[in-house]
Protein backbone atom coordinates (compact mmCIF):
# COMPACT_ATOMS: atom_id res chain seq x y z
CA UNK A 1 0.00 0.00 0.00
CA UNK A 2 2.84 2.53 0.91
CA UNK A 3 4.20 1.86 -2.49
CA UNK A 4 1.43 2.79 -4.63
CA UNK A 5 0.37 5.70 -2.45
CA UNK A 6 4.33 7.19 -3.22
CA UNK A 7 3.58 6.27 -6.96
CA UNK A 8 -0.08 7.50 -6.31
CA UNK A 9 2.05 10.98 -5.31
CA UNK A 10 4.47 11.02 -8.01
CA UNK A 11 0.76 11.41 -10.28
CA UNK A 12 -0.47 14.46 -9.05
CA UNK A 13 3.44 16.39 -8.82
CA UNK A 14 3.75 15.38 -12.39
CA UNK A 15 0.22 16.16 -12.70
CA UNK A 16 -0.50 13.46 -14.87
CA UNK A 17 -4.13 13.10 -13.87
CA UNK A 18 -5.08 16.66 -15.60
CA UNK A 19 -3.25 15.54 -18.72
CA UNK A 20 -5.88 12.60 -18.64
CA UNK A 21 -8.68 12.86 -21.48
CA UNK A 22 -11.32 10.92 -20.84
CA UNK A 23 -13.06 9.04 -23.71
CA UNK A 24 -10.55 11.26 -26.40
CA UNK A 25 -11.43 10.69 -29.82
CA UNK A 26 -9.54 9.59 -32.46
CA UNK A 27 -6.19 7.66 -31.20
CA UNK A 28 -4.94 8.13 -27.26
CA UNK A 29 -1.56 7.21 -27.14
CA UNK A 30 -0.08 6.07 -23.42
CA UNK A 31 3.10 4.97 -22.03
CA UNK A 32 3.95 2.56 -18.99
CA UNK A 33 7.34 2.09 -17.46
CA UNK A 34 7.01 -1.37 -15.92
CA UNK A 35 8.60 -4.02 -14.14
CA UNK A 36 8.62 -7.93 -15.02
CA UNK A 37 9.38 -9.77 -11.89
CA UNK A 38 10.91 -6.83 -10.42
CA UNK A 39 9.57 -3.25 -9.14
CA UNK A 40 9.03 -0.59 -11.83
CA UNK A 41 11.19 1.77 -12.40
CA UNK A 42 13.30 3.79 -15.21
CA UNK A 43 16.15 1.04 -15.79
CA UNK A 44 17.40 -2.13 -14.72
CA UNK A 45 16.94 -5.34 -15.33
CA UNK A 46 13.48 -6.44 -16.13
CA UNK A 47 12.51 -2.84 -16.67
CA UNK A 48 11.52 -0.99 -19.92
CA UNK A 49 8.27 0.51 -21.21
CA UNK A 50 4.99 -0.05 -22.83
CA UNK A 51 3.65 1.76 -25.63
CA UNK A 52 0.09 1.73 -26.55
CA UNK A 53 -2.00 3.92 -29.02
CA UNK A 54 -5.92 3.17 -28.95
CA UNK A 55 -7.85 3.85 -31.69
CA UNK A 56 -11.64 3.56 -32.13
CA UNK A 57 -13.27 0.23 -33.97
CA UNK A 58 -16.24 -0.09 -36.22
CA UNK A 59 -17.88 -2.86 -33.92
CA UNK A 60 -17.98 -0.19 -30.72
CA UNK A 61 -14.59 -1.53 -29.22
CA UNK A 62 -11.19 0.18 -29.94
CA UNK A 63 -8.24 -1.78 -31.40
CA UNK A 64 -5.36 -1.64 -29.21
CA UNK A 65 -1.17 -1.97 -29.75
CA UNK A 66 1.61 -2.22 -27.71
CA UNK A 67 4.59 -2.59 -28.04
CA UNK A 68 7.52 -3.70 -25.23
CA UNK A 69 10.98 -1.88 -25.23
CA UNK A 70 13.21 -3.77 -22.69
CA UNK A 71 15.45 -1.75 -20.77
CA UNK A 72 18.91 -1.88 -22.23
CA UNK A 73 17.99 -3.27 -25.84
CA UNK A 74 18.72 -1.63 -29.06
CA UNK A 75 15.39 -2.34 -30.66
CA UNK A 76 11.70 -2.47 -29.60
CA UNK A 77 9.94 -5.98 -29.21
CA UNK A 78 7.28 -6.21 -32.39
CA UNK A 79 3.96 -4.20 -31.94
CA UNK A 80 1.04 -6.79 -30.79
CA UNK A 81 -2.61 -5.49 -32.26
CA UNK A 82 -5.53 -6.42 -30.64
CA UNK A 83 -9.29 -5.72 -30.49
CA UNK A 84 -10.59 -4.36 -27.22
CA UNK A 85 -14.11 -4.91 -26.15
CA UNK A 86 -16.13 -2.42 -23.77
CA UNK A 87 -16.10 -5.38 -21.30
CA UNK A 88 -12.81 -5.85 -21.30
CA UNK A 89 -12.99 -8.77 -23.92
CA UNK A 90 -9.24 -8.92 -26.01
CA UNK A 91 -9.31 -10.60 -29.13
CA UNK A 92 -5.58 -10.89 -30.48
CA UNK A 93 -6.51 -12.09 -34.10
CA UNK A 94 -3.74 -10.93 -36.25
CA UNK A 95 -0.63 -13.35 -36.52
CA UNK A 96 1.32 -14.03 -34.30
CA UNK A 97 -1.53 -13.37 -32.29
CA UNK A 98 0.89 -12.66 -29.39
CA UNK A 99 1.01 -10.27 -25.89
CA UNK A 100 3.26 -10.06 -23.72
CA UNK A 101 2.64 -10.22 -19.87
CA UNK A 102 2.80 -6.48 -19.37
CA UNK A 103 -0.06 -6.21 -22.29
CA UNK A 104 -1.92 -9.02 -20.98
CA UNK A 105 -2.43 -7.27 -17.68
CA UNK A 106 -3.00 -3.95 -18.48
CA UNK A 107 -4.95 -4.28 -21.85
CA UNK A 108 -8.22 -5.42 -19.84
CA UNK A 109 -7.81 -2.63 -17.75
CA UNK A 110 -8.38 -0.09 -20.29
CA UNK A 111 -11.91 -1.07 -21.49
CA UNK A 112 -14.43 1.43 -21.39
CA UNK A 113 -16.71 -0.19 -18.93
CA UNK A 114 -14.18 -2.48 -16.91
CA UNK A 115 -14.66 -0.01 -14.13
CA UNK A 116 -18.73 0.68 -14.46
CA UNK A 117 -19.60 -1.05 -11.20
CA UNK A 118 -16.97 1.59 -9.04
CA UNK A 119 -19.44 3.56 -7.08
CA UNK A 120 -18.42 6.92 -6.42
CA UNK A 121 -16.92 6.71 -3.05
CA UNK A 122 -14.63 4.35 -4.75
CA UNK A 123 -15.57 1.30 -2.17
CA UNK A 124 -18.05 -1.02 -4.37
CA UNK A 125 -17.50 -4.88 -4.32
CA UNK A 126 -18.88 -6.44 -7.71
CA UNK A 127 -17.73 -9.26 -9.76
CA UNK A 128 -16.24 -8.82 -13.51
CA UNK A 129 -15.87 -11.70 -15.75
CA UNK A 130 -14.02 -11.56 -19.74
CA UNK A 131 -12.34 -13.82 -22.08
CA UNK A 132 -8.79 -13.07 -23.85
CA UNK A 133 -8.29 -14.52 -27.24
CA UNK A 134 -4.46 -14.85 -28.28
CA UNK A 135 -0.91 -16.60 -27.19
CA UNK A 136 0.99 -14.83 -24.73
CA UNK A 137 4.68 -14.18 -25.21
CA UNK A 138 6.21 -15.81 -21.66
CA UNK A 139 8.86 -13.30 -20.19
CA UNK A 140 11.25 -11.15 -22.04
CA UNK A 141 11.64 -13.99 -25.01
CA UNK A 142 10.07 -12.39 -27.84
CA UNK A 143 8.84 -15.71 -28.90
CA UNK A 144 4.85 -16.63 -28.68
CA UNK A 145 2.86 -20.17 -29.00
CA UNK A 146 -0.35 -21.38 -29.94
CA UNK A 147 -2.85 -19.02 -29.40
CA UNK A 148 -6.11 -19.30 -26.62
CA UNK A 149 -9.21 -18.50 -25.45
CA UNK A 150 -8.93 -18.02 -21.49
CA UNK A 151 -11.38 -17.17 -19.58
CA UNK A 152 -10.76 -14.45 -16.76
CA UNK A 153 -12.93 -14.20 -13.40
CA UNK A 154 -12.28 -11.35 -11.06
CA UNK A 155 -13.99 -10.11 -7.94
CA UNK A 156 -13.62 -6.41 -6.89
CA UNK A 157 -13.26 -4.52 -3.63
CA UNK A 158 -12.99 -0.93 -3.79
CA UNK A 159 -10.66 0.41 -0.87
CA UNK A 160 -11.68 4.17 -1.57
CA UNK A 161 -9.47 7.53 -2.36
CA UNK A 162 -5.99 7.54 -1.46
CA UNK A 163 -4.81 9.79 0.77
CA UNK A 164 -3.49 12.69 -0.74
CA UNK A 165 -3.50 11.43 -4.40
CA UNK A 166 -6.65 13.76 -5.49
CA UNK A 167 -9.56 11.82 -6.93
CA UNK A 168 -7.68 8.45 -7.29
CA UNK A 169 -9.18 5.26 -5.60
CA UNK A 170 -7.52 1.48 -4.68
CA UNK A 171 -8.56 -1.20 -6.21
CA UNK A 172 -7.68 -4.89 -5.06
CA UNK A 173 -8.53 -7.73 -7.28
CA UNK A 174 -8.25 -11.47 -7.00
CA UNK A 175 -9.31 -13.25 -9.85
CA UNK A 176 -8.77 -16.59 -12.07
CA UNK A 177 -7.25 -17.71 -15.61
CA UNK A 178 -8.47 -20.49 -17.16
CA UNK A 179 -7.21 -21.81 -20.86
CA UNK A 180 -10.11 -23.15 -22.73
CA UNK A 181 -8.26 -25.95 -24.51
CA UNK A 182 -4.61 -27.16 -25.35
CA UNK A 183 -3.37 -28.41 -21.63
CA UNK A 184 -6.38 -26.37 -20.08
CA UNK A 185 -3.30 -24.31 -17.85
CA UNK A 186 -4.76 -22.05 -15.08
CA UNK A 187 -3.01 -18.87 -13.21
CA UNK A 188 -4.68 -16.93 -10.36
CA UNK A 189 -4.23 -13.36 -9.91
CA UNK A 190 -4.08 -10.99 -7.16
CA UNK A 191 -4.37 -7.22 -8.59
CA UNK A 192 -3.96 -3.76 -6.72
CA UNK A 193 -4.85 -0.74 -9.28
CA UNK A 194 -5.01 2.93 -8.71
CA UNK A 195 -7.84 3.89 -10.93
CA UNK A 196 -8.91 7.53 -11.78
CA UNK A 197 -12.82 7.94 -11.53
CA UNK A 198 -12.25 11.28 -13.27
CA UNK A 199 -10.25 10.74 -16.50
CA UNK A 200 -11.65 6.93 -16.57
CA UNK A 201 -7.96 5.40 -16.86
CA UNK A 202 -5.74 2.94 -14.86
CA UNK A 203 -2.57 4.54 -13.59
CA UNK A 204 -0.75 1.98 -11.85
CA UNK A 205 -1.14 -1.53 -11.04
CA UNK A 206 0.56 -4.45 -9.62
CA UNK A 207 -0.21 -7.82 -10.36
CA UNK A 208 1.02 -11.73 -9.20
CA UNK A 209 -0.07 -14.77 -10.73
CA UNK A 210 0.44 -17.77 -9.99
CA UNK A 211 0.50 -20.55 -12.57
CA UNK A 212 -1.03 -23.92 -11.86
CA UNK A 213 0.60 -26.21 -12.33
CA UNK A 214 3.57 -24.84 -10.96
CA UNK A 215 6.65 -23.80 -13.40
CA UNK A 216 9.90 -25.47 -13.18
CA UNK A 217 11.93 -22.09 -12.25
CA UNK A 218 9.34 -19.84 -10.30
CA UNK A 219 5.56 -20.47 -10.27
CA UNK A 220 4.56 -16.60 -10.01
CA UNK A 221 4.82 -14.08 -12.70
CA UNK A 222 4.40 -9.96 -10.99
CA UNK A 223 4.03 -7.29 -13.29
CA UNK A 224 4.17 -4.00 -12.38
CA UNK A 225 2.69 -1.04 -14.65
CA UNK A 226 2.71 3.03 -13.80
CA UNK A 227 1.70 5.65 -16.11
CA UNK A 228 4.02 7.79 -17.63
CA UNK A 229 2.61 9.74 -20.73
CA UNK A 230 -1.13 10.05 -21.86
CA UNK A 231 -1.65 12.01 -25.23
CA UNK A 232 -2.91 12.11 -28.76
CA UNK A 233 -0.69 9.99 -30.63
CA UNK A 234 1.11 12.19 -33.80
CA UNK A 235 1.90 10.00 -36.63
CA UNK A 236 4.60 12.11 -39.10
């Protein structure tokens, strides 16, 4: 909690949350220094950023990119495009079909009703389920498999504003992964997101799954994801 109230800080002195558009037409482009099994934070290892310009579908969702840039690396990781559902829905069905762990936390998170059921003292409990179509890209190795449906069940408890972060709210979330198919793998999560009732937008969020059955090496990925840029994305 201390952590994300300090990052919750860092928002308003870099005043971030005015920057915020809410619902901006045309394509909102955001960027997200995070950390893969390690904090966030500018450099280091397992550090870098995520890149993601939104644009609006024809179907009432938004397609969504991202691309990774590790920290230290000369060249971006390849931009994944997926379709993003009000819901929270992903469908990732251009090949390679891939997202990376960062993406597959944070693209959900970003749907234009994911938060709908946040009351406005920012303390409602509700339950939130969604599928994600496509194969996600394990760690930093570039290299995706078959793609799946997985279904994702999460239950909600709103912990209210933060002290002294202006309008933003805590979020905890515990929730489960379930591939429909191939070896029918399962993770559970455990999410904590600073949300911003105002500008509608997730600004940080830290989340640990655990994979079932457990991995060889470690059997928990954490991801951690904090805001850095929100804008209109110029294309020269």
């Amino acid at each position: 909690m201390k952590k994300l109230e300090l990052f919750a800080a860092f928002f308003i002195l870099s005043g971030l949350t005015s920057s915020m558009a809410a619902g901006a037409a045309g394509t909102r482009h955001l960027v997200y220094q995070f950390g893969y099994n390690t904090p966030v934070a500018a450099s280091g290892n397992g550090t870098g950023t995520t890149t993601i310009d939104i644009t609006p579908a024809t179907d009432g969702g938004v397609m969504i990119s991202g691309t990774d840039h590790w920290w230290n690396t000369v060249r971006a990781r390849a931009t994944n495009t997926c379709e993003l559902y009000r819901n929270g829905d992903v469908k990732c069905s251009q090949a390679p079909y891939s997202i990376s762990p960062m993406q597959f936390t944070i693209f959900p998170l970003l749907a234009h009703d994911y938060f709908s059921q946040l009351n406005a003292a920012g303390t409602s409990t509700w339950s939130h389920t969604f599928q994600f179509y496509g194969a996600i890209i394990p760690g930093a190795s570039g290299f995706a498999g078959q793609p799946y449906t997985w279904k994702c069940s999460y239950h909600f408890q709103g912990k209210g504003p933060i002290k002294n972060a202006g309008p933003l709210v805590l979020v905890q979330a515990e929730g489960t992964l379930n591939q429909q198919g191939g070896t029918f793998l399962k993770a559970k999560s455990k999410q904590r997101i600073v949300y911003d009732p105002v500008a509608k937008i997730t600004g940080i969020v830290s989340d640990v799954r655990t994979h079932i059955p457990m991995r060889s090496v470690y059997s928990n990925d954490s991801i951690e994801l904090k805001l850095t840029k929100d804008s209109a994305a110029h294309h020269g």
